[in-house]
Protein backbone atom coordinates (compact mmCIF):
# COMPACT_ATOMS: atom_id res chain seq x y z
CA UNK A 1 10.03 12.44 30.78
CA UNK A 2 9.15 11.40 27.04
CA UNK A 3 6.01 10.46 25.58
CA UNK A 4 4.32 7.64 26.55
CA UNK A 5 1.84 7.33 22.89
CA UNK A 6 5.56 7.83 21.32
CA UNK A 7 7.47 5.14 23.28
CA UNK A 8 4.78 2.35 22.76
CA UNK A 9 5.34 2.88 18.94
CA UNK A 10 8.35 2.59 19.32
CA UNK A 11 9.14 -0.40 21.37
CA UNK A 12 6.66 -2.16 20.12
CA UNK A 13 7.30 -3.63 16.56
CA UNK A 14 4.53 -4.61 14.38
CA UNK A 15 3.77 -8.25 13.96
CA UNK A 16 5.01 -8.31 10.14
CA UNK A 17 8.54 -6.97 11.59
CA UNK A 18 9.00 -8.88 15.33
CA UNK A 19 8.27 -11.68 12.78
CA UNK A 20 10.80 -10.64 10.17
CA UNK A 21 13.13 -10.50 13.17
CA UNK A 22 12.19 -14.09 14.01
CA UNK A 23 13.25 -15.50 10.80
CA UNK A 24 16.34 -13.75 10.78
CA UNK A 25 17.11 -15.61 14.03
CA UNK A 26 15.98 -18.76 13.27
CA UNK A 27 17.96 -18.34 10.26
CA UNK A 28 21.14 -18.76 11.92
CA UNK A 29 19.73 -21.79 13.42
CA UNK A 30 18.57 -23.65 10.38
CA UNK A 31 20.24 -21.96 7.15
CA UNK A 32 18.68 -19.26 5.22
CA UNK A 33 17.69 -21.85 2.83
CA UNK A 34 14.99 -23.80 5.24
CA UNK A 35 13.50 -20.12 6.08
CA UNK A 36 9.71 -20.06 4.53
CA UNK A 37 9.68 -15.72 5.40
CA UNK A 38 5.94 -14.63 3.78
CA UNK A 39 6.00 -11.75 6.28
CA UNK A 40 7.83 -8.61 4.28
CA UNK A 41 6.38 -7.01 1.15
CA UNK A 42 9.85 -6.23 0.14
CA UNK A 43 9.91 -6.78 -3.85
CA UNK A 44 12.66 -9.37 -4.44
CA UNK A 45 12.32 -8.25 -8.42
CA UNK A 46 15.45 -6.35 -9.28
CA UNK A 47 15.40 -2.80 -9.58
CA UNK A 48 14.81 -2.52 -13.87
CA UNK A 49 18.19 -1.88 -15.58
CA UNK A 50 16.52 1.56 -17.17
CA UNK A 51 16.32 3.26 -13.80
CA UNK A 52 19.96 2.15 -12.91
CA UNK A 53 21.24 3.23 -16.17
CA UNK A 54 19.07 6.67 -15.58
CA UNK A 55 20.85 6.74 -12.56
CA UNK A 56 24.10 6.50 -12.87
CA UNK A 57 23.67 9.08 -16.42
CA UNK A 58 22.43 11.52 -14.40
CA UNK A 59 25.35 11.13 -11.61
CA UNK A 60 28.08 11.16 -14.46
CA UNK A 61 26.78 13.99 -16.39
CA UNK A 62 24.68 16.06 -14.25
CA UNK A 63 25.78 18.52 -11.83
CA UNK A 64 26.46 17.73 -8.31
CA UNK A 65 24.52 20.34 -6.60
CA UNK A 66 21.16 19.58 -8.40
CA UNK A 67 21.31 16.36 -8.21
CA UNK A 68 22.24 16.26 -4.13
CA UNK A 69 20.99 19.70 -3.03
CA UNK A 70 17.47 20.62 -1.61
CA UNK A 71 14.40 21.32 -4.54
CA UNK A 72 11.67 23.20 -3.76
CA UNK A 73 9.10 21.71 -0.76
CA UNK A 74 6.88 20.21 -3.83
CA UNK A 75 9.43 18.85 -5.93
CA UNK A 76 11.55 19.23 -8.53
CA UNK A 77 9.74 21.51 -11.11
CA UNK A 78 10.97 18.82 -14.21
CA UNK A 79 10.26 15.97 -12.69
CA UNK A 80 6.39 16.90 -11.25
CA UNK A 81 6.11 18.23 -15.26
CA UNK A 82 7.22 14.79 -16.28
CA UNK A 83 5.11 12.82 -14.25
CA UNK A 84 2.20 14.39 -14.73
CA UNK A 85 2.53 14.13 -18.23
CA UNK A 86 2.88 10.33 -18.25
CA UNK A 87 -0.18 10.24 -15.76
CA UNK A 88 -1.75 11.76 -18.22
CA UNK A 89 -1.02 9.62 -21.27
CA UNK A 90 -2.28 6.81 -19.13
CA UNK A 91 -5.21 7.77 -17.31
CA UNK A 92 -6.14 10.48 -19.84
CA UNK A 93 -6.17 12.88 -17.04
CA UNK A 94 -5.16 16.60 -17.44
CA UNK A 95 -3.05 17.31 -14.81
CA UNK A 96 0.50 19.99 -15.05
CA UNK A 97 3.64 19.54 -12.36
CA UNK A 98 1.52 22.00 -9.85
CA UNK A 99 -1.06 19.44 -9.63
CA UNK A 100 2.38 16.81 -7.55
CA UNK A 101 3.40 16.83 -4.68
CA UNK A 102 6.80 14.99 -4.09
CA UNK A 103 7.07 12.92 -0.86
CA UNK A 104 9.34 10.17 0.63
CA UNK A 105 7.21 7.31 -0.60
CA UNK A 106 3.68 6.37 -0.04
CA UNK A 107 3.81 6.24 3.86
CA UNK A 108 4.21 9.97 3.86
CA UNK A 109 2.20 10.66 1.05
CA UNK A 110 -0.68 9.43 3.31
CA UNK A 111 1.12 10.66 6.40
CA UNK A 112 0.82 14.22 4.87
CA UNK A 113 -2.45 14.30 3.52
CA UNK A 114 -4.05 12.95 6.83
CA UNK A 115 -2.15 16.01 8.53
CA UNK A 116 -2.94 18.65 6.05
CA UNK A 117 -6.76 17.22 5.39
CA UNK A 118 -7.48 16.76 10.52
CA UNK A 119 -9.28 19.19 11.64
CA UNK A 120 -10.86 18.74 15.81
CA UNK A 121 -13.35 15.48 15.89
CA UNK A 122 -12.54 14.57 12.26
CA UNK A 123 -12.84 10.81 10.99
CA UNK A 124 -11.37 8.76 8.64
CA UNK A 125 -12.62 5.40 7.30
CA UNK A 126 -11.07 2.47 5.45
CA UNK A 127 -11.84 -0.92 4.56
CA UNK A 128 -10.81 -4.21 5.82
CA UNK A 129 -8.57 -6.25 5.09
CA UNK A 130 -6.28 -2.66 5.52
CA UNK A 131 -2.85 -1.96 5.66
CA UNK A 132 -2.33 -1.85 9.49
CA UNK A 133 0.01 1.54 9.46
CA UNK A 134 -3.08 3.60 8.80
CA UNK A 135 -4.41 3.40 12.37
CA UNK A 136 -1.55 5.11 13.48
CA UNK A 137 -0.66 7.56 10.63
CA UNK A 138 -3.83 9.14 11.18
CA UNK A 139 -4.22 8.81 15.35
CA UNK A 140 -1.19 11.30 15.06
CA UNK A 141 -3.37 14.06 13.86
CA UNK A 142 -5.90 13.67 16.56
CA UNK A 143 -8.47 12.07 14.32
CA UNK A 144 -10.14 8.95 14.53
CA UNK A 145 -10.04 5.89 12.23
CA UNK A 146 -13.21 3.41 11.94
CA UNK A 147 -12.45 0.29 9.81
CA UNK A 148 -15.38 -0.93 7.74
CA UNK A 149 -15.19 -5.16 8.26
CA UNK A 150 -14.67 -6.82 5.15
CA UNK A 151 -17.42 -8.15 2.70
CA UNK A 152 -15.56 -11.68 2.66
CA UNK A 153 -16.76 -13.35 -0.54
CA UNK A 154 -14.90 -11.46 -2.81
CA UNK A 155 -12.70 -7.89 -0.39
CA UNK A 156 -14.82 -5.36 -2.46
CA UNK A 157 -16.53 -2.94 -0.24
CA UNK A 158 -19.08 -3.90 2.08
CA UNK A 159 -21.51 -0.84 1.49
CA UNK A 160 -24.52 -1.67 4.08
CA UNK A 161 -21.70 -1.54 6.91
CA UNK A 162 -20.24 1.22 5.58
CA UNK A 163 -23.84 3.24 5.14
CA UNK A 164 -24.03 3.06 8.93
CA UNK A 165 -20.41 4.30 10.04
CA UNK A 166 -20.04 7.25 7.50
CA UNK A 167 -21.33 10.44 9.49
CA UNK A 168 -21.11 14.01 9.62
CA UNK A 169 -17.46 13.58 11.13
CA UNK A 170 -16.16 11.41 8.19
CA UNK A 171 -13.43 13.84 6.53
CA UNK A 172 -11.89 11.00 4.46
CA UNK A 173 -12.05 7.17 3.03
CA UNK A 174 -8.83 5.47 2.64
CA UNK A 175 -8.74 3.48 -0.44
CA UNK A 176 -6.00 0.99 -1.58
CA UNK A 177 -6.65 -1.08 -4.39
CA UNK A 178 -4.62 -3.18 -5.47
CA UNK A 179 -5.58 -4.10 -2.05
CA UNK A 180 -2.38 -4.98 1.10
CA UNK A 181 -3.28 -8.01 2.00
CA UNK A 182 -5.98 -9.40 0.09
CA UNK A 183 -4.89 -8.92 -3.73
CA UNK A 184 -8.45 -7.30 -4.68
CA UNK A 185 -8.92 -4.45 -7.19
CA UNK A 186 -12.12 -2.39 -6.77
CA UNK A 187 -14.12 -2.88 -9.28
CA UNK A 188 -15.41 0.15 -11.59
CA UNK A 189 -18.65 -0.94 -10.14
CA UNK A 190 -17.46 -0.32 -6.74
CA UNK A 191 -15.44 2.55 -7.62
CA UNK A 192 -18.88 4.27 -9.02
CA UNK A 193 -21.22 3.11 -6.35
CA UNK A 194 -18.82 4.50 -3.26
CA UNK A 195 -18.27 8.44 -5.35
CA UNK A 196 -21.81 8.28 -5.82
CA UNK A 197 -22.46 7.73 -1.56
CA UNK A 198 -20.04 10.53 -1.00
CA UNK A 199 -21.45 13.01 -3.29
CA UNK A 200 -24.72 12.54 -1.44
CA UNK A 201 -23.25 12.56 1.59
CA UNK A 202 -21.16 15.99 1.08
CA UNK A 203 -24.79 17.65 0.25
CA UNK A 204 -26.46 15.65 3.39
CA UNK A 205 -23.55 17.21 5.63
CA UNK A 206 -22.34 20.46 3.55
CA UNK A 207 -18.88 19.95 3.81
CA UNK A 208 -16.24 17.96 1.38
CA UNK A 209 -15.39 14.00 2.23
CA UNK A 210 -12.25 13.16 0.11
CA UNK A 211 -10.96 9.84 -1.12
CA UNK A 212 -7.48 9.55 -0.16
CA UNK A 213 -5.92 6.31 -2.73
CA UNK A 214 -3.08 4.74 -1.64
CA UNK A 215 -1.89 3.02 -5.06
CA UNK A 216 1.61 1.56 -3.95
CA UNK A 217 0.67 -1.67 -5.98
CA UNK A 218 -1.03 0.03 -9.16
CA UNK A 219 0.88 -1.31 -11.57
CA UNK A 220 1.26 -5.23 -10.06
CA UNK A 221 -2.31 -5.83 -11.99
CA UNK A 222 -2.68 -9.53 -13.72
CA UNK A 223 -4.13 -10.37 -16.66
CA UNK A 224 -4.85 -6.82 -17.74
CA UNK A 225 -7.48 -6.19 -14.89
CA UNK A 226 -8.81 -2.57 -14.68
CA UNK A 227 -7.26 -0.81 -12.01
CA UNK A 228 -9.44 2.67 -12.26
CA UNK A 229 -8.01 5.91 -11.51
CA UNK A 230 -10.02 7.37 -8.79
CA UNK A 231 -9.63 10.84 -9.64
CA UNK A 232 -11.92 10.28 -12.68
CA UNK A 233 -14.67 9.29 -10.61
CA UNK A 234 -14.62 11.31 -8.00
CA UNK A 235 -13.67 14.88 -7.97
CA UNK A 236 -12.16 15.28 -4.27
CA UNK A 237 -9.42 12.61 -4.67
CA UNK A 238 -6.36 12.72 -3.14
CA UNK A 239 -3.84 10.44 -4.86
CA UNK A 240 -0.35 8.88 -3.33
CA UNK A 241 1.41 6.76 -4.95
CA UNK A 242 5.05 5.36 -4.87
CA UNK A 243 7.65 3.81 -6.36
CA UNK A 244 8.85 1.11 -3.89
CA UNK A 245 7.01 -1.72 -5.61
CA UNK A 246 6.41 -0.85 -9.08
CA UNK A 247 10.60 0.02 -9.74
CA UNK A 248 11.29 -1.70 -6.59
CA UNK A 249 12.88 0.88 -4.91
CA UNK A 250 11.36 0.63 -1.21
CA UNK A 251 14.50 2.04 0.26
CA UNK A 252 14.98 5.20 -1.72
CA UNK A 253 11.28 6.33 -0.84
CA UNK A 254 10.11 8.25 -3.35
CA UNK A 255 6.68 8.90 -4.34
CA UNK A 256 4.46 11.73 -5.18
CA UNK A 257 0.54 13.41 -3.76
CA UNK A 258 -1.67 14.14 -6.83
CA UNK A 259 -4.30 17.03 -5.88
CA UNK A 260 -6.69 17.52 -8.79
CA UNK A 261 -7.64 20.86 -10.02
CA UNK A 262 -11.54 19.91 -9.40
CA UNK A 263 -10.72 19.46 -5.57
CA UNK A 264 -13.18 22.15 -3.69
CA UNK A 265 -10.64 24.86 -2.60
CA UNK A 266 -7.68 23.66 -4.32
CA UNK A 267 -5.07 26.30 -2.93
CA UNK A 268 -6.51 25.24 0.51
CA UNK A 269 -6.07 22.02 0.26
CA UNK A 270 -2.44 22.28 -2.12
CA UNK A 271 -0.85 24.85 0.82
CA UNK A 272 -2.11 22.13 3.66
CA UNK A 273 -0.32 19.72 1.77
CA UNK A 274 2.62 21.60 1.73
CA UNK A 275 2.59 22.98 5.78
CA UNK A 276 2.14 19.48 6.92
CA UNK A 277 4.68 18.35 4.71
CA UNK A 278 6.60 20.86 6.62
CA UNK A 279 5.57 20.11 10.24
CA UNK A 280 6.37 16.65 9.52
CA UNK A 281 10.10 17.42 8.45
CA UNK A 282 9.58 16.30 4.95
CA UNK A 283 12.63 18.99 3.53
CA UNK A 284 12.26 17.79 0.05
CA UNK A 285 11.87 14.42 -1.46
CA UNK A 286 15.11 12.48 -2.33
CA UNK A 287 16.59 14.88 -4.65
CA UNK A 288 18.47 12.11 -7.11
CA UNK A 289 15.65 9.75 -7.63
CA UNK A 290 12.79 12.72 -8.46
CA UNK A 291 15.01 13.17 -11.09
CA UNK A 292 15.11 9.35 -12.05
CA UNK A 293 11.75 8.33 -11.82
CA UNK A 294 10.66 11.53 -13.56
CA UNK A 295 12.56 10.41 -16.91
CA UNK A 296 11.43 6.70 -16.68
CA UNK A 297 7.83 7.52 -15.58
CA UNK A 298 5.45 5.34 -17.61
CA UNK A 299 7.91 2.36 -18.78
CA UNK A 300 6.73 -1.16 -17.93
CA UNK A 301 8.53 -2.86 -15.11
CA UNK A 302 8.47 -7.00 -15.63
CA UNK A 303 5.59 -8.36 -13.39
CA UNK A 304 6.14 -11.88 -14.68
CA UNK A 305 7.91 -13.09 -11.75
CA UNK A 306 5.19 -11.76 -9.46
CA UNK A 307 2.81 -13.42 -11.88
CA UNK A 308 4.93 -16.91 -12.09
CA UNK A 309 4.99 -16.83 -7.71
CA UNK A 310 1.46 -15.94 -7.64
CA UNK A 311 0.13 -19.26 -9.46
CA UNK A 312 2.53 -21.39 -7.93
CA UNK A 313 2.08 -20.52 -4.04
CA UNK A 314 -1.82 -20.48 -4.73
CA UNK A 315 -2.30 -23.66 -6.91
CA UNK A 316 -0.10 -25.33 -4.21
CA UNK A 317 -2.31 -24.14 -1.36
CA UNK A 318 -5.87 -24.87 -3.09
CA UNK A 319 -3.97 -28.38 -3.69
CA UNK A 320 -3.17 -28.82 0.06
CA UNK A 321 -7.06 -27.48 0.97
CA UNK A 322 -6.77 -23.84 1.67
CA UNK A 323 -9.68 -21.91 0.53
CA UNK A 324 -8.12 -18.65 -1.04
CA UNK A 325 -9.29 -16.11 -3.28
CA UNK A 326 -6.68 -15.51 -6.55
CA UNK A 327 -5.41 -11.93 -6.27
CA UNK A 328 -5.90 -9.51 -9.24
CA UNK A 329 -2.75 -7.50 -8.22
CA UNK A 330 -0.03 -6.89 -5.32
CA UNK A 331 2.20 -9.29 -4.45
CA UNK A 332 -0.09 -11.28 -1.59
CA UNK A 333 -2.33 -14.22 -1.21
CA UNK A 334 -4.79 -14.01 1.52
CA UNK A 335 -6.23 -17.59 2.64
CA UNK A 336 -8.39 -18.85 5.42
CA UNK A 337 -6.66 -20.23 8.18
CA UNK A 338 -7.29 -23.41 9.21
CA UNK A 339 -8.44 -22.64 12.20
CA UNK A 340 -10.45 -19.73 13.87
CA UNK A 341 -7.92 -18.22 15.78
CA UNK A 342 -5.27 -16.98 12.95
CA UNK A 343 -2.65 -16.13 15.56
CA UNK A 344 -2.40 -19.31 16.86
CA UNK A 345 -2.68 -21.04 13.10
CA UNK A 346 0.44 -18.85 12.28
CA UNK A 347 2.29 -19.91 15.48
CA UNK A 348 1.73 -23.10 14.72
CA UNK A 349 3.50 -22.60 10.91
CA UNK A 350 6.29 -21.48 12.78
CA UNK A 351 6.79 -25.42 13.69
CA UNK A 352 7.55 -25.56 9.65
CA UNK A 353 9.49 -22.69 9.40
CA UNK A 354 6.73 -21.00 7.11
CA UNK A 355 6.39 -17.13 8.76
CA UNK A 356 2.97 -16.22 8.39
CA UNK A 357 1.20 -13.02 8.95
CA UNK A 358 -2.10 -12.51 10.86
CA UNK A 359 -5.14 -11.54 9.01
CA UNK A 360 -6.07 -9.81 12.80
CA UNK A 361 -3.64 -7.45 12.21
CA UNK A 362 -5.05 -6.27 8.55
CA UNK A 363 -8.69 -6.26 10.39
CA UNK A 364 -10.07 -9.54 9.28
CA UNK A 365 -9.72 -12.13 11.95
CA UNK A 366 -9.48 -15.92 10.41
CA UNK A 367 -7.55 -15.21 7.55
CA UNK A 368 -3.33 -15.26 7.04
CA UNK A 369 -0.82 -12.88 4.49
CA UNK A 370 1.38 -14.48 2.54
CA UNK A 371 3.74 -12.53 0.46
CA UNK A 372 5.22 -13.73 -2.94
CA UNK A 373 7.38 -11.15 -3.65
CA UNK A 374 10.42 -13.77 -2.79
CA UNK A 375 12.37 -16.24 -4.35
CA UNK A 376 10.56 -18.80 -6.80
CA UNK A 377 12.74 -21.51 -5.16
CA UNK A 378 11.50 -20.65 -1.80
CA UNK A 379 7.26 -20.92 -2.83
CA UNK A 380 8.59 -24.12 -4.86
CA UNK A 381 10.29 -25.83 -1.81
CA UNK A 382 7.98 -24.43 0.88
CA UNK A 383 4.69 -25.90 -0.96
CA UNK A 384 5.45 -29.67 0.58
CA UNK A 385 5.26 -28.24 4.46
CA UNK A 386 2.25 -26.43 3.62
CA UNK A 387 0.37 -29.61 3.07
CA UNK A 388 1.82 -31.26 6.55
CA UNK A 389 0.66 -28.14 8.09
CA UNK A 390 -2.99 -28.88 6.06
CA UNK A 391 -2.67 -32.45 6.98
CA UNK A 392 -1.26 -31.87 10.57
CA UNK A 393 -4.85 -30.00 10.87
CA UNK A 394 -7.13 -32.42 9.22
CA UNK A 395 -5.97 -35.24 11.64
CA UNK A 396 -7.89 -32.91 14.70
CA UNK A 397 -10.86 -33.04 12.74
C-alpha cells in the first residue's frame, strides 16, 4: 500500500530528535530550567539585527510580487551575482551568479547534488565522525555510502583506510569541515593530500570523483583557524553551504550549490543540478530571504557566545575527567564516554537530566555530542552534574 523504505523514515525519528522529544517531556516534569538538552544544533545566537533590518526594508519598500513570487529554478539573478561576489572577495575565487545554485538550505544542497551527480552502482564516501543524514540523502538515489572510521587522535582523515575503500565506483567524497560532531577543521595539509589521491585516482579509473563540501559551520572558526576553500584545491568541487548557523536562520532554509567553472563538463553537471533540483520539488529557494542574504553576504555574525560556551562546557569537562579534543569550529564538543558502550553512557546522563547524543550514531562508537549552541546559564549550571556523572563512574572502577 505505501512504501515500506519510506515509512521506516518516517516513523522512525533519529536519536538527536526522539531525544529532543524526551526533554521536552521531561520538561514538564522538572521545569525547563533543570533540562541539560545538548542534543539540537539549533543556534540559540539571535538572528544579527542587519538581516532583520534587511528584512523588513525590503518588505516595506520592495514590491510584493518579487519578493513572494517564484524566481527562476537557480535563483534570483541579483542575489547569485551578489554572493558570488562576496565569495569572491573572501576566498579570492572568480566565480559570476551562473556559477550558484539556490537551494532550501544545506540538506538539499547535498540532497541535490547526490541526485544530479548517481548514476547505477555509484558510491559515495565520507568520513567519520559524519553527520548521520548523509546515509540516507544519498541511499535515495540508489547509491551506496561507505564511511571511512575516524583517525581518533586528532578527526582529520584517516588516509590508509580510506586508500583501501576508494574504488572505481567512488563518484564522490563528502566533506564537512568545520566538522558535525567533532569540531575539527581539515587541515590545508589534509585538504592537499586528499585532491592529490583523487586526481590520481580519476586517471587510475578515467572518470571524474568530485568533492561534495558541506560548509554549514564555515564561518563558526575560533581563533582565526584556516578553514580552506575546497574549490581552490581541487577542481571538481561541489560546494553547499547555508545560512542556518552562520545568520542563524535554520528555519528559513536558505542556502546556495557552488559549481566551479573548472568542473569537467560544467553544463552537465550545472543542468543535473538543476533537473534534480526539479525531481526533488525544489520550485525555487525562499524567495524573501535570497534577497536578504544576498545584500548582507560577507558581514561578520558575533561568534563570541559560541566561543564563551565552548571554553566553559570543555574546561568544565577536562575538570570533571573527560578526555576531549577542543573544537576549532561548529558549535560541538565531542568527548569520550566513560564507558565503552556510548548508548548506555548517555542513558545513564539521562539520570541527571543532561541529554546526550551518541557518538554511534555520527559513526564513531565510544564517543558522545554535546552541543553549545544554548544558553550560557544552562553549560554554567549543568557543569556540577557532569562531575557526579564522572564521579558516579569512577566509584565502578
Amino acid at each position: 500500500m505505501v512504501s515500506q523504505e519510506m515509512y521506516k523514515l518516517g516513523s522512525k525519528k533519529s536519536t538527536i530528535r526522539t531525544i529532543f522529544e524526551y526533554g521536552r517531556m521531561r520538561a514538564k516534569i522538572v521545569g525547563e530550567e533543570n533540562i541539560y538538552d545538548f542534543s539540537l544544533g539549533n543556534p540559540n545566537v539571535p538572528t544579527p539585527k542587519f538581516i532583520t533590518d534587511e528584512l523588513i526594508n525590503i518588505l516595506k519598500n520592495e514590491e510584493p510580487c518579487s519578493i513572494h513570487g517564484y524566481t527562476v529554478a537557480p535563483g534570483d539573478p541579483e542575489a547569485r551575482e551578489l554572493l558570488a561576489k562576496s565569495i569572491n572577495r573572501r576566498f579570492e575565487t572568480n566565480f559570476s551568479g551562473n556559477n550558484l545554485f539556490m537551494t532550501a538550505g544545506a540538506a538539499a544542497a547535498i540532497s541535490i547534488c547526490f541526485k544530479a551527480l548517481s548514476e547505477e552502482n555509484d558510491e559515495f564516501i565520507t568520513f567519520a565522525p559524519y553527520f548521520p543524514e548523509y546515509k540516507c540523502f544519498v541511499e535515495a538515489t540508489g547509491a551506496k555510502l561507505t564511511v571511512i572510521p575516524a583517525q581518533l587522535e586528532d578527526f582529520q582523515i584517516n588516509f590508509p583506510e580510506f586508500l583501501k575503500k576508494i574504488n572505481k565506483n567512488t563518484k564522490a567524497v563528502i566533506v564537512n569541515s568545520p566538522n558535525n560532531p567533532s569540531g575539527a577543521v581539515y587541515s590545508e595539509e589534509t585538504i592537499i593530500k586528499l585532491a592529490d589521491i583523487l586526481r590520481e585516482k580519476e586517471k587510475e579509473y578515467n572518470h571524474p570523483i568530485f568533492i561534495i563540501s558541506d560548509e554549514p559551520y564555515r564561518e563558526i572558526a575560533y581563533n582565526n583557524v584556516k578553514v580552506p576553500y575546497i574549490t581552490k584545491y581541487y577542481k571538481n568541487t561541489l560546494v553547499c553551504y547555508s545560512y542556518s548557523k552562520s545568520f542563524s536562520l535554520a528555519g528559513e532554509r536558505i542556502g546556495y550549490i557552488v559549481v566551479p567553472n573548472e568542473v569537467d563538463d560544467f553544463h552537465m553537471v550545472y543542468g543535473a543540478i538543476a533537473g534534480a533540483s526539479r525531481i526533488l520539488t525544489h520550485v525555487n529557494a525562499p524567495s524573501l530571504f535570497q534577497k536578504a542574504v544576498g545584500r548582507c553576504a560577507g558581514i561578520p555574525s558575533d561568534i563570541s557566545i559560541y566561543e564563551k560556551n565552548k571554553e566553559l562546557l570543555y574546561n568544565g569537562l577536562i575538570e570533571a575527567g573527560f578526555k576531549c579534543n577542543k573544537p576549532e569550529g561548529a558549535f560541538y564538543l565531542f568527548p569520550k564516554a566513560l564507558e565503552d558502550d556510548d548508548i548506555a553512557f548517555c542513558e545513564k546522563a539521562k539520570k541527571y537530566d543532561l541529554l546526550l547524543v551518541p557518538g554511534s550514531d555520527f559513526g564513531c562508537p565510544g564517543y558522545f555530542r554535546a552541543s553549545y549552541c544554548i544558553k550560557t546559564s544552562t553549560i554554567e549550571k549543568s557543569i556540577p552534574l557532569f562531575k557526579k556523572l564522572a564521579e558516579e563512574y569512577n566509584k565502578l572502577l
